[in-house]
Protein backbone atom coordinates (compact mmCIF):
# COMPACT_ATOMS: atom_id res chain seq x y z
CA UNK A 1 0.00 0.00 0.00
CA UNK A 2 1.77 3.15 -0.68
CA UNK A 3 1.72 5.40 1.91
CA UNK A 4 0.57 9.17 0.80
CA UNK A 5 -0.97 12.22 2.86
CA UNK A 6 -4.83 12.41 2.96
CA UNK A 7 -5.83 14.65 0.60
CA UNK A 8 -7.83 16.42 2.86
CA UNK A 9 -6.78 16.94 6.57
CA UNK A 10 -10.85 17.13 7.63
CA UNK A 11 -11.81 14.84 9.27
CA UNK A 12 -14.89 13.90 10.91
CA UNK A 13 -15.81 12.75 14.86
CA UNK A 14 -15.92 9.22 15.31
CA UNK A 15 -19.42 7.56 15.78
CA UNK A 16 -18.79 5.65 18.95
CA UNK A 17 -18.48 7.17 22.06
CA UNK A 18 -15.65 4.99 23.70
CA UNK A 19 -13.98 7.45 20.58
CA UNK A 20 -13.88 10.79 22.49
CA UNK A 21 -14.49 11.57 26.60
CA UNK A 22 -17.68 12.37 27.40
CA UNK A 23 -18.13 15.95 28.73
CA UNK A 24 -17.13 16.89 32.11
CA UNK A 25 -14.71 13.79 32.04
CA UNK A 26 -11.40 14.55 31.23
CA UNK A 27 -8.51 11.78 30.59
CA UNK A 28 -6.58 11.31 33.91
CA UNK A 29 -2.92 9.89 32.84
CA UNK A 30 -0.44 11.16 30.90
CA UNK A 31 3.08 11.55 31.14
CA UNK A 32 4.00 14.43 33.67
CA UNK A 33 6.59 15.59 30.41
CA UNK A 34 6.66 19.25 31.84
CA UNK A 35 7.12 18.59 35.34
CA UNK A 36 10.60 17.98 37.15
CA UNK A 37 11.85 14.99 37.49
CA UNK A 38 15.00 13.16 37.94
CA UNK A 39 14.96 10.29 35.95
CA UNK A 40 16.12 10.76 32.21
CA UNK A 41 14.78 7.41 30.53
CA UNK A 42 11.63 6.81 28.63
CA UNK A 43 10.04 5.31 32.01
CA UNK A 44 7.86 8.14 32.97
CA UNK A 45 5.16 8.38 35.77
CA UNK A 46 1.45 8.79 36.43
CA UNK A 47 -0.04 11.54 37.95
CA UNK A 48 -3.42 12.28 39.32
CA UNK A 49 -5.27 15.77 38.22
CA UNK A 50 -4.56 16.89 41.25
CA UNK A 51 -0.86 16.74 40.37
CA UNK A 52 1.19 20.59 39.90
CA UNK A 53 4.10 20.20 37.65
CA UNK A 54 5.61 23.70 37.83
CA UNK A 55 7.73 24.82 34.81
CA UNK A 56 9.09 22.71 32.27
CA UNK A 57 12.86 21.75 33.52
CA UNK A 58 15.62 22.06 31.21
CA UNK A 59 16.05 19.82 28.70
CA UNK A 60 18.62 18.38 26.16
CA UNK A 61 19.31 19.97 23.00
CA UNK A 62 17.37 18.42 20.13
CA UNK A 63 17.00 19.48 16.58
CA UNK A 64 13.46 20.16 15.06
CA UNK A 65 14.45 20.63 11.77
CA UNK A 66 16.05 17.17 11.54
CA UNK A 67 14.52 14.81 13.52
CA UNK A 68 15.89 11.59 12.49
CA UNK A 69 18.12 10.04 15.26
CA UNK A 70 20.25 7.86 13.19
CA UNK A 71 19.89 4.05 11.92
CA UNK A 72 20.46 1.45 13.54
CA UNK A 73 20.76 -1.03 10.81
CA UNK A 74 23.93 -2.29 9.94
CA UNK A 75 23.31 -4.14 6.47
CA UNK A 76 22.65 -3.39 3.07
CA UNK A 77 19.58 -1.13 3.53
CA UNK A 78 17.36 -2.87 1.25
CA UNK A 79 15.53 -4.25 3.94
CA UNK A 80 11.89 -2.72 4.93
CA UNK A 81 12.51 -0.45 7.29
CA UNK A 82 10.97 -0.09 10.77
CA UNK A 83 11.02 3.26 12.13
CA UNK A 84 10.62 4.02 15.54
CA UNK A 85 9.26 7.46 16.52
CA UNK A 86 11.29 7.78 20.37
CA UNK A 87 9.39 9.75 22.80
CA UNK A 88 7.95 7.17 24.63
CA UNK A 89 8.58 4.42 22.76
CA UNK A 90 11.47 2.99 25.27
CA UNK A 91 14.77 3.87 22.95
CA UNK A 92 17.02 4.12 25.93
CA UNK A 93 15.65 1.30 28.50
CA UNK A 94 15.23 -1.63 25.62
CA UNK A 95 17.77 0.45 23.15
CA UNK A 96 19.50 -3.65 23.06
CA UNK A 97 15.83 -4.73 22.17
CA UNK A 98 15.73 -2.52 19.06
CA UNK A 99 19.65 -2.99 18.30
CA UNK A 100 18.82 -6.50 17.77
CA UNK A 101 15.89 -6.51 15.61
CA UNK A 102 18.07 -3.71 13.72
CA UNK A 103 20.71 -6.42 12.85
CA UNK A 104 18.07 -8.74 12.08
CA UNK A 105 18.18 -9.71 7.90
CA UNK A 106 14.51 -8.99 7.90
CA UNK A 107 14.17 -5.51 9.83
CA UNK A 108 15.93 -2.19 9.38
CA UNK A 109 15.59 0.18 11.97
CA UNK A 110 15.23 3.80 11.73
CA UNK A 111 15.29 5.94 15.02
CA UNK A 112 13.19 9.23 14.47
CA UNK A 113 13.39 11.72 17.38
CA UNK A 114 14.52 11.49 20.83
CA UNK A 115 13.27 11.56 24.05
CA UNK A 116 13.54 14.31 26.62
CA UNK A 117 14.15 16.96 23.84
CA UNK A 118 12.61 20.07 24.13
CA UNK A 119 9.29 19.28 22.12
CA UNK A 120 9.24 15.95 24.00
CA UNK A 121 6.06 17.49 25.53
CA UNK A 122 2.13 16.70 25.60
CA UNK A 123 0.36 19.57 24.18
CA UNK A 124 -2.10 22.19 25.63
CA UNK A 125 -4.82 20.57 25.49
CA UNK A 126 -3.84 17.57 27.71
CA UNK A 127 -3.63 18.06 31.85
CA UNK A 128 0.06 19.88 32.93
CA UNK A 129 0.59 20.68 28.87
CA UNK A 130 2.54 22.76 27.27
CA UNK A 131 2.41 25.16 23.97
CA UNK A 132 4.79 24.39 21.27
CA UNK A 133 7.34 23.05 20.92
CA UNK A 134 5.36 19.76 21.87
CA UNK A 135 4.69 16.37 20.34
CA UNK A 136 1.83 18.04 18.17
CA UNK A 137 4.73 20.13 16.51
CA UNK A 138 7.12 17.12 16.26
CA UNK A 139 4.44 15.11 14.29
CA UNK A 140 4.50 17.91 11.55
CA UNK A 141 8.01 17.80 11.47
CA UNK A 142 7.95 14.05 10.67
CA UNK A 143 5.08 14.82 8.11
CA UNK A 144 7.17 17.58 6.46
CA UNK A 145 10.41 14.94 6.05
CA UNK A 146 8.45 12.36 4.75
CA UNK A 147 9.51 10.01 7.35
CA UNK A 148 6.57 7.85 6.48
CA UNK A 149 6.52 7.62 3.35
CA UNK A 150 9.94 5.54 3.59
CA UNK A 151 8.50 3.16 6.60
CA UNK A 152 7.08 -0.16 6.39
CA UNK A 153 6.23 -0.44 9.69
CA UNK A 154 5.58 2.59 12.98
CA UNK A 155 6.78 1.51 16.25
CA UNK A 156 5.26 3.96 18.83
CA UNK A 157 4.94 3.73 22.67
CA UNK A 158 3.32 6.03 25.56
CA UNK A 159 2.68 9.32 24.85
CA UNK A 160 3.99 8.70 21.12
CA UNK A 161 1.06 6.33 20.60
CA UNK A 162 -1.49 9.20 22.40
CA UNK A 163 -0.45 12.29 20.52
CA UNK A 164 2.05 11.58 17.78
CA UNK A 165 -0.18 8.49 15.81
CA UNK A 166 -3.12 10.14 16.25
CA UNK A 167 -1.76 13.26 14.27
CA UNK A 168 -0.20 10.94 11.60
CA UNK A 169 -3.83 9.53 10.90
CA UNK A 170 -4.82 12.97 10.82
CA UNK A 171 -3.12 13.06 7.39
CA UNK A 172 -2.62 9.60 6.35
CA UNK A 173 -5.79 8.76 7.10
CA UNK A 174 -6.09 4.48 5.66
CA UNK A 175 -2.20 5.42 4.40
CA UNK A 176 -0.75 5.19 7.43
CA UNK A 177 1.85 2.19 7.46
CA UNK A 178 1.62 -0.42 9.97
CA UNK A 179 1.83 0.50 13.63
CA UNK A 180 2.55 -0.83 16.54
CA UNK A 181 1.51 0.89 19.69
CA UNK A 182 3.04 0.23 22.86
CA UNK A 183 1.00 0.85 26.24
CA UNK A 184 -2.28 1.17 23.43
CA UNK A 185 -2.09 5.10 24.03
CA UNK A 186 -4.20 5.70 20.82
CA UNK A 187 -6.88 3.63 22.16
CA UNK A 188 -8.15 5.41 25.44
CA UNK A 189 -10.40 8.99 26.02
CA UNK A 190 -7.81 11.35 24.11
CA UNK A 191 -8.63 15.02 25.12
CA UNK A 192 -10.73 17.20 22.77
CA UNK A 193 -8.58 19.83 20.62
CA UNK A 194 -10.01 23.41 19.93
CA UNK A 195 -13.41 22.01 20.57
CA UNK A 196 -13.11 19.56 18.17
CA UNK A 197 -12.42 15.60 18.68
CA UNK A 198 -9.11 13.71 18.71
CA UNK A 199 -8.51 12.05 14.92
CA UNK A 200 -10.31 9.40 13.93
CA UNK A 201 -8.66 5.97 14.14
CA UNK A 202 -8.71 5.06 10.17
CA UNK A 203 -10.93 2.18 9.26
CA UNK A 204 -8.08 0.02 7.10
CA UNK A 205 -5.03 1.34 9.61
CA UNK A 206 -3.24 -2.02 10.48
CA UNK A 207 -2.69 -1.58 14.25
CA UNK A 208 -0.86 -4.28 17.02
CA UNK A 209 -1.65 -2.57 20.79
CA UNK A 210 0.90 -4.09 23.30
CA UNK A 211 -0.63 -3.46 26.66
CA UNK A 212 0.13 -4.39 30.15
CA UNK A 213 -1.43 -5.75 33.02
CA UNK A 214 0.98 -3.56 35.44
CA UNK A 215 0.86 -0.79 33.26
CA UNK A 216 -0.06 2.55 35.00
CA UNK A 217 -1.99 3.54 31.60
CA UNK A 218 -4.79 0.40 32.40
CA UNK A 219 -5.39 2.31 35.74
CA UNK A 220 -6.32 5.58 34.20
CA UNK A 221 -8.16 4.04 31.85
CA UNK A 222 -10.32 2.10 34.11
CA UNK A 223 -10.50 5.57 36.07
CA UNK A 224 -11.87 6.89 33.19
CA UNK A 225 -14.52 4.20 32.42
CA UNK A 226 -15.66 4.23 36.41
CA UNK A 227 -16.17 7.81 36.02
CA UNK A 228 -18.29 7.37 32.66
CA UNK A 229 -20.29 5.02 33.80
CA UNK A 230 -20.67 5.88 37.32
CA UNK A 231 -24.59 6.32 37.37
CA UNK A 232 -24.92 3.29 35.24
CA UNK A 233 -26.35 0.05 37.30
CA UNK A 234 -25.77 -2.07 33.80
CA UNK A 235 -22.01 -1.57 32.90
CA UNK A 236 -20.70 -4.27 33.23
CA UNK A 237 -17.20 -4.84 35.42
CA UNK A 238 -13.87 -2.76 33.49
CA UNK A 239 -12.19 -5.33 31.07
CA UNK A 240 -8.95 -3.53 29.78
CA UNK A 241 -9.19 -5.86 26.54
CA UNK A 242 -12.68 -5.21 26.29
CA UNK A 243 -11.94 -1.08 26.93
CA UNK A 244 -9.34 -1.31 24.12
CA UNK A 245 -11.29 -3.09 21.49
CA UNK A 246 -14.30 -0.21 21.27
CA UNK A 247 -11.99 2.35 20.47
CA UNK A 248 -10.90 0.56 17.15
CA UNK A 249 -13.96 1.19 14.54
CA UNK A 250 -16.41 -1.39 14.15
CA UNK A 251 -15.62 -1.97 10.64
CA UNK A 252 -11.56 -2.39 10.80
CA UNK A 253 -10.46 -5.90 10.20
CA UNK A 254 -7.17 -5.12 10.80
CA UNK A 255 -6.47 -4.95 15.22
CA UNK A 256 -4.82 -6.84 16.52
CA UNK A 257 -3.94 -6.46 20.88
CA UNK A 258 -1.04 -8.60 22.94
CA UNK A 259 -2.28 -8.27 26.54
CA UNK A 260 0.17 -9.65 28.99
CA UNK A 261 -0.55 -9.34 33.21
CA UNK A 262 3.50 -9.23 33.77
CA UNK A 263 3.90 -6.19 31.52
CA UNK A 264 5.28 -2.68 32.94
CA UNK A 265 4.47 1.05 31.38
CA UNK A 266 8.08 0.01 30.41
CA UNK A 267 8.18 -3.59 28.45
CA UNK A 268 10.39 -6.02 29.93
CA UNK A 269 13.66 -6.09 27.14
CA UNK A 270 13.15 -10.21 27.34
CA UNK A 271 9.33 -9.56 26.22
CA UNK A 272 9.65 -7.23 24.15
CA UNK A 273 12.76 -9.27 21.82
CA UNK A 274 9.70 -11.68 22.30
CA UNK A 275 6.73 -9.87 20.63
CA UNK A 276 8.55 -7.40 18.09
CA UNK A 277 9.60 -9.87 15.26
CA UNK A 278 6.52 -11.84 15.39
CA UNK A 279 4.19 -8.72 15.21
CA UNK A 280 6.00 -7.19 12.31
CA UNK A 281 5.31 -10.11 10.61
CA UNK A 282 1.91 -10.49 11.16
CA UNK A 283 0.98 -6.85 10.20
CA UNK A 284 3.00 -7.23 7.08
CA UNK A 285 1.14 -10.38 6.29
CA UNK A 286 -2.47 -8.27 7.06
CA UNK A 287 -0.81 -5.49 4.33
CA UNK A 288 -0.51 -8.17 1.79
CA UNK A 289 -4.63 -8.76 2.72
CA UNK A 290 -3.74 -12.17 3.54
CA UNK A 291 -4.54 -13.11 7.37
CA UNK A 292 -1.69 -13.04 9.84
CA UNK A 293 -3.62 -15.86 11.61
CA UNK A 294 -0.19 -17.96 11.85
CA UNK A 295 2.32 -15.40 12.98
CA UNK A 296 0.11 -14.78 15.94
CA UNK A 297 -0.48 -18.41 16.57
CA UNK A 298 3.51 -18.14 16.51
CA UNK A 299 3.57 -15.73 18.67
CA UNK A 300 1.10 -17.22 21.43
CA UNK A 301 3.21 -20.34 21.45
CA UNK A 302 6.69 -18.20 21.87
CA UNK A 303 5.32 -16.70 25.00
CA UNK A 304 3.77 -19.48 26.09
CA UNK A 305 6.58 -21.72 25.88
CA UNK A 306 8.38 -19.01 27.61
CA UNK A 307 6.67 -19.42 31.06
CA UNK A 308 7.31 -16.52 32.29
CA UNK A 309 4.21 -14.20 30.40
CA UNK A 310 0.56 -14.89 31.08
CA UNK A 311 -2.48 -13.36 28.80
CA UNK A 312 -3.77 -13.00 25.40
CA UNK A 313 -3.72 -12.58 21.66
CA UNK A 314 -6.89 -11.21 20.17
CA UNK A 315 -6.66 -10.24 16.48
CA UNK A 316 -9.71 -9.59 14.07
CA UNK A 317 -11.09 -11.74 11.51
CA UNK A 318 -12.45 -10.97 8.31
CA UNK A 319 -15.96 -11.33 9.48
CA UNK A 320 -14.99 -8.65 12.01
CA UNK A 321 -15.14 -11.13 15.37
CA UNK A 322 -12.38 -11.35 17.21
CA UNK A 323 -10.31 -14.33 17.82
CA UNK A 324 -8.67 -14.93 21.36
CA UNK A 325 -5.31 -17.24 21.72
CA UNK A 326 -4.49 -17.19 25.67
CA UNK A 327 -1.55 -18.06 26.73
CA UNK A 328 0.69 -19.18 30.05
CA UNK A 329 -0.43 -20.96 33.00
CA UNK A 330 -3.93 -19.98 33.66
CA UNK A 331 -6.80 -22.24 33.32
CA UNK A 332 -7.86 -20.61 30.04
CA UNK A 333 -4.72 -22.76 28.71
CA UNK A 334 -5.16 -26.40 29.57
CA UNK A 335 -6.47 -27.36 26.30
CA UNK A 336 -3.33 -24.90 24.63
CA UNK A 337 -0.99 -27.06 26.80
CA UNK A 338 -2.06 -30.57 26.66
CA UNK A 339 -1.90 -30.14 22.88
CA UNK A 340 1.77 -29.49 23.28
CA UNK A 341 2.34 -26.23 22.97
């Protein structure tokens, strides 16, 4: 699919409500990116909206008008090329994680960004943001170098996945390459912008959400569907997996979500080596409009075999149903076991 610009940047509010926050109910985690703190790694913290940041603190020197980062790949560069957009998206904790898959003969890896620079921000709009330079301004700047256009695959995590992919569908729209979103930030309550609400998630986008049962971002979002639902005597119990899945649009046959109850905000570096080769392959497989229904039946066995991870694949199908392949030691995995998995 070749990857061009929308050619118009209107775009209109999704249909489903899980799509935008209701009103009076505004999302409640984000990463505190103007406040001070201490650590300078893409492991960032939760805050409630009670939570003063103060000014932004100084931060490293980062160029705007270039924000490519370097490759990693070390091999003819024929290879379809994974780039990584790095605020958020772990560069310095798992930097051996994405190393490796950069010498891999399948994957070249492209670093775009980096994290703690000066527009390594959330914007205005979000709780404790900040006017430009922000992530909003950073996405243009990716637009304007037509960093897409030479990707095969997105790899975006945190805050990357809640502001920077959501601008890239802005003007991609069913162009936008393959993506795979750490911590599922594009699929939560994004705050509304200028009145209007957050870009649509594209119908044909071809999306793999890695989320995490010790992830800070499941607790806001299940603070966020309490609070929605609070007078309601029929909602039924918060599922994270369920949460995720009505944010994707009804008719996209192309989601696929990796929920595993170990997982950190920050992926474990063994899990992540785990999931990343085996989820580039699947989406590239969806691309082709073929079904990646064996990669991820690859990728349930790797992780169960592991015995370390417990959780879930769920994918789409082309009816539109989802299909769930669990995985590790819980009862939902006898049958996966005694078959010899």
């Amino acid at each position: 699919r070749q990857h061009t610009p929308a050619t118009s940047r209107q775009h209109t509010p999704a249909t489903s409500r899980e799509h935008t926050p209701q009103p009076g109910v505004q999302p409640r985690f984000c990463v505190a990116a103007c406040s001070p703190s201490p650590r300078l790694t893409e492991s960032v913290m939760f805050f409630p909206p009670t939570f003063s940041g103060g000014a932004a603190p100084p931060l490293p020197s980062g160029s705007l008008g270039s924000v490519s980062s370097g490759s990693l790949a070390s091999s003819p560069t024929t290879r379809p090329q994974v780039t990584v957009i790095a605020p958020g998206a772990g560069t310095q904790c798992n930097a051996l994680v994405y190393k490796e898959l950069g010498l891999s003969p399948e994957f070249k890896v492209e670093i775009v960004g980096q994290s703690r620079a000066p527009y390594d921000r959330y914007p205005a709009q979000w709780p404790e943001g900040c006017q430009e330079p922000n992530l909003e301004s950073f996405s243009r700047k990716v637009v304007e170098n037509r960093v897409i256009d030479q990707s095969k695959w997105l790899i975006l995590g945190s805050r990357g996945g809640q502001v920077v992919l959501p601008c890239l569908w802005e003007v991609y729209n069913d162009g936008i390459p393959p993506a795979i979103v750490v911590n599922g930030g594009c699929a939560m309550a994004l705050p509304r912008r200028d009145g209007r609400a957050p870009p649509a998630w594209p119908e044909r986008a071809v999306t793999f959400l890695l989320l995490g049962g010790q992830d800070y971002f499941k607790a806001g979002c299940e603070q966020e569907y309490n609070a929605r639902y609070a007078n309601s005597r029929e909602a039924p119990p918060f599922d994270y997996v369920r949460y995720t899945r009505k944010h994707a649009p009804k008719t996209n046959r192309t989601t696929a979500i990796l929920y595993v109850a170990e997982m950190e905000h920050m992926p474990q570096a063994p899990l992540l080596a785990l999931v990343l080769p085996h989820a580039l392959r699947a989406l590239a497989n969806w691309e082709r409009l073929s079904w990646g229904d064996e990669h991820f039946r690859a990728l349930q066995e790797t992780l169960h075999r592991a015995g370390c991870w417990n959780g879930q694949v769920s994918f789409t199908t082309e009816t539109g149903a989802w299909k769930n392949l669990p995985f590790g030691r819980s009862a939902a995995c006898t049958n996966f076991a005694r078959a010899g998995a």
